[in-house]
Protein backbone atom coordinates (compact mmCIF):
# COMPACT_ATOMS: atom_id res chain seq x y z
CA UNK A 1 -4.16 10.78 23.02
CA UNK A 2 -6.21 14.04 22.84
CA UNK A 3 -6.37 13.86 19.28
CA UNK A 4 -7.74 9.81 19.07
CA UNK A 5 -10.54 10.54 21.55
CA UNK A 6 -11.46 13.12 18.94
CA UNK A 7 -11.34 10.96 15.99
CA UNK A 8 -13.56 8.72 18.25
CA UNK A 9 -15.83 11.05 19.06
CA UNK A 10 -16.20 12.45 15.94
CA UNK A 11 -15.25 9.25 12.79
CA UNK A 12 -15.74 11.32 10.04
CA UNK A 13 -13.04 13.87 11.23
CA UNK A 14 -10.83 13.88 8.00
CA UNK A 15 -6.78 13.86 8.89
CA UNK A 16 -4.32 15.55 7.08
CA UNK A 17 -6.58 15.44 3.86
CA UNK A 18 -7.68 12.01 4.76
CA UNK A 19 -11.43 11.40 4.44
CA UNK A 20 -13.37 9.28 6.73
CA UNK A 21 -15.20 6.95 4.54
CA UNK A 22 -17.12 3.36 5.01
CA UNK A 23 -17.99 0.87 2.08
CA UNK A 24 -19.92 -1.86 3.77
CA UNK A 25 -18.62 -3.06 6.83
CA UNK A 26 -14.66 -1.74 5.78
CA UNK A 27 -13.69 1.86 7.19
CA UNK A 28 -11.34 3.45 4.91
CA UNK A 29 -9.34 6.63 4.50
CA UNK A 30 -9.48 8.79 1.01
CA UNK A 31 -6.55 11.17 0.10
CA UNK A 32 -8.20 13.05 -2.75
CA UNK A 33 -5.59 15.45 -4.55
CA UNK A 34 -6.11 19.45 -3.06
CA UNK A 35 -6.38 20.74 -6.72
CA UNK A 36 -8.44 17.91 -8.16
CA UNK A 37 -9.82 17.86 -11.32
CA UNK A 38 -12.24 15.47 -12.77
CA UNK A 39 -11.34 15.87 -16.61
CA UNK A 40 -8.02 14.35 -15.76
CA UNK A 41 -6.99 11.07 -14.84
CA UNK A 42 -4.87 10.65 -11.73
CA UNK A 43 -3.06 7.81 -10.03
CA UNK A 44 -3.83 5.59 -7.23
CA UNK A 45 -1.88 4.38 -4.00
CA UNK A 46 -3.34 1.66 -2.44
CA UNK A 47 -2.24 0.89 0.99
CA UNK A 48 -2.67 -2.06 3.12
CA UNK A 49 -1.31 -1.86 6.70
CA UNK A 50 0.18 -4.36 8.81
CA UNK A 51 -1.62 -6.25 11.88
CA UNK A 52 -1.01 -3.02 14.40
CA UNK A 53 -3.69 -1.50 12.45
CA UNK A 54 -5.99 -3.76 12.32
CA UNK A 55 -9.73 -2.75 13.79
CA UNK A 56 -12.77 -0.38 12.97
CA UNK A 57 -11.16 2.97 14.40
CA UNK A 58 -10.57 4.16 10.55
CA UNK A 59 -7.86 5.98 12.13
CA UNK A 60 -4.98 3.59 13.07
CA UNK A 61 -4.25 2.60 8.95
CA UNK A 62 -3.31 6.49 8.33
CA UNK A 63 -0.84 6.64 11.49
CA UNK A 64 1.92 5.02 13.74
CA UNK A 65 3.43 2.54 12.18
CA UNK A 66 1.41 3.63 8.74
CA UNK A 67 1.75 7.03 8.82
CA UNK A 68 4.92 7.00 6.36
CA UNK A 69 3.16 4.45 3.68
CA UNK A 70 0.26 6.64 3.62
CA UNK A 71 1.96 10.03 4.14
CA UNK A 72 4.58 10.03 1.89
CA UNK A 73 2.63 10.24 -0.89
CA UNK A 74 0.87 13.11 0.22
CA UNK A 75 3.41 15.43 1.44
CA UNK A 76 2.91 18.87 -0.06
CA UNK A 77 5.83 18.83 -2.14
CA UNK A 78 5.08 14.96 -3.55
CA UNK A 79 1.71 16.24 -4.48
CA UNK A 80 2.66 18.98 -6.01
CA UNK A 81 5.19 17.16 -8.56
CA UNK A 82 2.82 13.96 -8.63
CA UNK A 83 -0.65 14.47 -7.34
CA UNK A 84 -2.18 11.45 -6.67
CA UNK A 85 -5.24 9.75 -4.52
CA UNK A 86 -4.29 7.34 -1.65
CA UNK A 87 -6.91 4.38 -0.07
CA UNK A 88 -6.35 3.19 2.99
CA UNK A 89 -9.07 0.28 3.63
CA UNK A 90 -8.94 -0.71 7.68
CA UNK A 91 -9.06 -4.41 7.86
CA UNK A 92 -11.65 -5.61 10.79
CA UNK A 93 -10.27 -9.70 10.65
CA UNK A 94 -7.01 -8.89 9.89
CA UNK A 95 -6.33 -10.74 6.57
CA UNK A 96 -6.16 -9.16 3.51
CA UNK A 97 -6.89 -12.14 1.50
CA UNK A 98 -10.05 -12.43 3.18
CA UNK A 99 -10.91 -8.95 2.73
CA UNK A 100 -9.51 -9.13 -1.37
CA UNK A 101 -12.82 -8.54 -2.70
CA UNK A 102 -14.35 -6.27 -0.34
CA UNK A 103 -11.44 -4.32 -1.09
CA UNK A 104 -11.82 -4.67 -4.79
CA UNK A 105 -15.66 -3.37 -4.41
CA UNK A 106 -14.22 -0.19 -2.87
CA UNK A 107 -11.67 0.47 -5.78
CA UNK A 108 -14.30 0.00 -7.90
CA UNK A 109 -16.64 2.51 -6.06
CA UNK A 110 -13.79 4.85 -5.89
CA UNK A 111 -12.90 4.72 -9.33
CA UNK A 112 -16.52 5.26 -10.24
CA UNK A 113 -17.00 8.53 -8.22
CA UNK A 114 -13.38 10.15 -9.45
CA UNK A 115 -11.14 9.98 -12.41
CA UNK A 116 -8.52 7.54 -11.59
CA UNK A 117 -5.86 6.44 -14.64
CA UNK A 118 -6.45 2.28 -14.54
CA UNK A 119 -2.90 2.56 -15.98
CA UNK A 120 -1.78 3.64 -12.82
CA UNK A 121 -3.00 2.17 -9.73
CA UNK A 122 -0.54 1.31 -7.33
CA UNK A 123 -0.37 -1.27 -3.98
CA UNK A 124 2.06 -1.09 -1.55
CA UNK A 125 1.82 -2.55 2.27
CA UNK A 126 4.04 -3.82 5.24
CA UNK A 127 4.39 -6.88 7.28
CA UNK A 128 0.44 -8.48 7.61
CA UNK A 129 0.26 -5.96 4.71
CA UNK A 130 3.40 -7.11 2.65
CA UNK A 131 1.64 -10.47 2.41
CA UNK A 132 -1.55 -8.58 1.30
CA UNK A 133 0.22 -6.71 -1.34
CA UNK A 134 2.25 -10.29 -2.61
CA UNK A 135 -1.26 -11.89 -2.37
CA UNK A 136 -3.13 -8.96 -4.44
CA UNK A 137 -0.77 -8.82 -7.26
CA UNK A 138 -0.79 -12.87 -7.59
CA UNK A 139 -4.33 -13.07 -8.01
CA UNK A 140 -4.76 -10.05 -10.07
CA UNK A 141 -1.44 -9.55 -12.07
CA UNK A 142 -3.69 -7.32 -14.73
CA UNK A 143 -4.77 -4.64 -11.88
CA UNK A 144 -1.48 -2.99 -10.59
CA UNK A 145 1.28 -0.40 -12.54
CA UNK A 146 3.24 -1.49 -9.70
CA UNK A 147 3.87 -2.70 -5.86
CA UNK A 148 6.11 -2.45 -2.91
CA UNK A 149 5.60 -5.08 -0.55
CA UNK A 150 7.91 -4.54 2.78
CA UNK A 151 8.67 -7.20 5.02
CA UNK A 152 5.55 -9.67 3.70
CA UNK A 153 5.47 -12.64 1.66
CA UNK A 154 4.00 -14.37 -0.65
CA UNK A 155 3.28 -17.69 -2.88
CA UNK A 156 6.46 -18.28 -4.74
CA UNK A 157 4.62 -20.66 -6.89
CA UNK A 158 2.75 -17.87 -8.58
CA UNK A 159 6.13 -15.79 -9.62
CA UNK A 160 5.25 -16.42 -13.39
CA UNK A 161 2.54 -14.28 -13.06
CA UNK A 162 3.89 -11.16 -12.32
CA UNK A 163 7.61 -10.99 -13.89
CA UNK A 164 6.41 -8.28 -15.42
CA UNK A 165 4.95 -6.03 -12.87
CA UNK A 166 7.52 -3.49 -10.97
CA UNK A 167 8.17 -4.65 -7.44
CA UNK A 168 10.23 -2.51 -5.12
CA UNK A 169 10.45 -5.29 -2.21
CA UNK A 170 12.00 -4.21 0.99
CA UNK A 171 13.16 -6.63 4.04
CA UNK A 172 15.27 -6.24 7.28
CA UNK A 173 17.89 -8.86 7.67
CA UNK A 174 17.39 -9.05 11.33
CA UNK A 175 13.31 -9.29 11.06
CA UNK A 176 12.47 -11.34 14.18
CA UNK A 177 8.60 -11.57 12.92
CA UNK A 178 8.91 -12.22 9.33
CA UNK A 179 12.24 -14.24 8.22
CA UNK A 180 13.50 -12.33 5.31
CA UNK A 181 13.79 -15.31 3.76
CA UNK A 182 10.29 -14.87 2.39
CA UNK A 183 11.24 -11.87 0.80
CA UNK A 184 13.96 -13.25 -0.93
CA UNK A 185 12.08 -16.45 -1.59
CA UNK A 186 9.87 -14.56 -3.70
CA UNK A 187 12.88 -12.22 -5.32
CA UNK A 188 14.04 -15.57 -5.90
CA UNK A 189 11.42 -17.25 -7.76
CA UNK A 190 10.42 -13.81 -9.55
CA UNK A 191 14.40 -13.58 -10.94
CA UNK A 192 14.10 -17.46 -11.85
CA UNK A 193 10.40 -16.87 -13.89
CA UNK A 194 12.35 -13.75 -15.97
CA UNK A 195 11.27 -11.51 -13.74
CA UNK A 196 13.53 -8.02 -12.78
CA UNK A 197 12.10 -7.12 -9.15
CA UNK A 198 14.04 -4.51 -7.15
CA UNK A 199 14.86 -5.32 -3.72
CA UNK A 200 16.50 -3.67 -0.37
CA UNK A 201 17.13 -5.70 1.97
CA UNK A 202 19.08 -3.61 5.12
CA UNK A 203 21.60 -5.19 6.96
CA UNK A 204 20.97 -5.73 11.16
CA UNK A 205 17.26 -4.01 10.76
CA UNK A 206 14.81 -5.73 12.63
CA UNK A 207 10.44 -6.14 11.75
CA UNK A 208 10.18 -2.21 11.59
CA UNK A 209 11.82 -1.80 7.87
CA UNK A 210 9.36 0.85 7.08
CA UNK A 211 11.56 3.20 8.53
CA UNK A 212 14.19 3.39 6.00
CA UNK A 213 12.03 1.92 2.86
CA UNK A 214 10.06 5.12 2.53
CA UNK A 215 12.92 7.72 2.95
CA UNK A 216 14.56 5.44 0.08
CA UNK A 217 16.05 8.00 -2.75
CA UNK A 218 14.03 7.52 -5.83
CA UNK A 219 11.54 5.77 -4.71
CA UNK A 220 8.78 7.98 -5.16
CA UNK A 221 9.87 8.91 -8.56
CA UNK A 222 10.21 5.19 -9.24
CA UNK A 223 7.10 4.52 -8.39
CA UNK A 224 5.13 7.50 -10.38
CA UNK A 225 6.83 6.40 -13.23
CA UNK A 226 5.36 3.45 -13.44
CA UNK A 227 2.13 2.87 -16.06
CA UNK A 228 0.45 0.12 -17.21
């Protein structure tokens, strides 16, 4: 509690390497790599929370529930191997498709102040966030190396368009909030268009999925290996 009355009092109070940033009216968090350097090209996380997060804080999309999508990629030792830039925008309205462009303006800002490899940009989100990341890569199937959408949705309808981006999907069984049948209606319809998605889905877990999706073996070398 001590700590979030700090971040209130003081917004641009950067967090574990996180910078406190606003593009327009969208707060957003910056992970810029410790040893940065601007000749060279680096990869992209971008991460879209779920509906806990949702507000102006520009604190809540970097912890609780979020803390391991936009943590593990920044862990000392994941860095170190794979150093890499992670944005977490803060949704105000609490729909990502909504905020879509907004949140296209501010990759494109980003990308024009640092050196980030277009080959390699990544999206990744949970539950309000899942359907963000489903709805991001539908629209713009030329943007993203890759995604991982956990416990979301999407438009099954639009599978065609991305059979040939990597998905990692990831889906409790037991999900009370999202049915995992829209996870595997979009594995589904992906598989069907020629696709080769990967997807977890863990027996008796409930909504909360994010728990055992990021601790995942391989997944973060999965995911770095990923280009364009």
């Amino acid at each position: 509690m001590l700590l979030l009355a700090l971040l209130l009092l003081s917004p641009q109070k950067p967090v574990d390497g996180f910078q406190a940033r606003t593009y327009k009216t969208m707060p957003y968090r910056l992970f810029v790599p410790p040893d940065y350097d601007k000749s060279h090209p680096y990869p992209l996380i971008l991460w879209l929370h779920g509906a806990g997060s949702v507000g102006g804080d520009n604190f809540k999309q970097i912890s609780g529930a979020s803390l391991r999508g936009t943590h593990t990629w920044t862990a000392p030792q994941v860095q170190a191997k794979h150093p890499a830039f992670v944005l977490a925008p803060q949704s105000r309205i609490g729909s990502w498709t909504m905020d879509f462009p907004l949140v296209l303006e501010l990759l494109n800002s980003v990308e024009s102040e640092f050196n980030i490899d277009a080959a390699r940009i990544y999206v990744a989100g949970q539950s309000l966030g899942g359907f963000g990341t489903w709805y991001f890569i539908t629209t713009r199937p030329d943007l993203f190396a890759a995604a991982i959408p956990l416990c979301g949705g999407g438009n099954s309808s639009r599978a065609s368009v991305i059979t040939h981006i990597p998905i990692w999907a990831f889906h409790g069984e037991s999900d009370p909030t999202v049915p995992v049948t829209e996870s595997r209606k979009m594995i589904a319809a992906i598989r069907q268009a020629g696709g080769d998605p990967r997807y977890t889905e863990y027996r008796g877990v409930g909504h909360d999925v994010w728990f055992r999706a990021f601790q995942e073996p391989g997944l973060v070398e999965w995911l770095f290996s990923q280009h364009k």
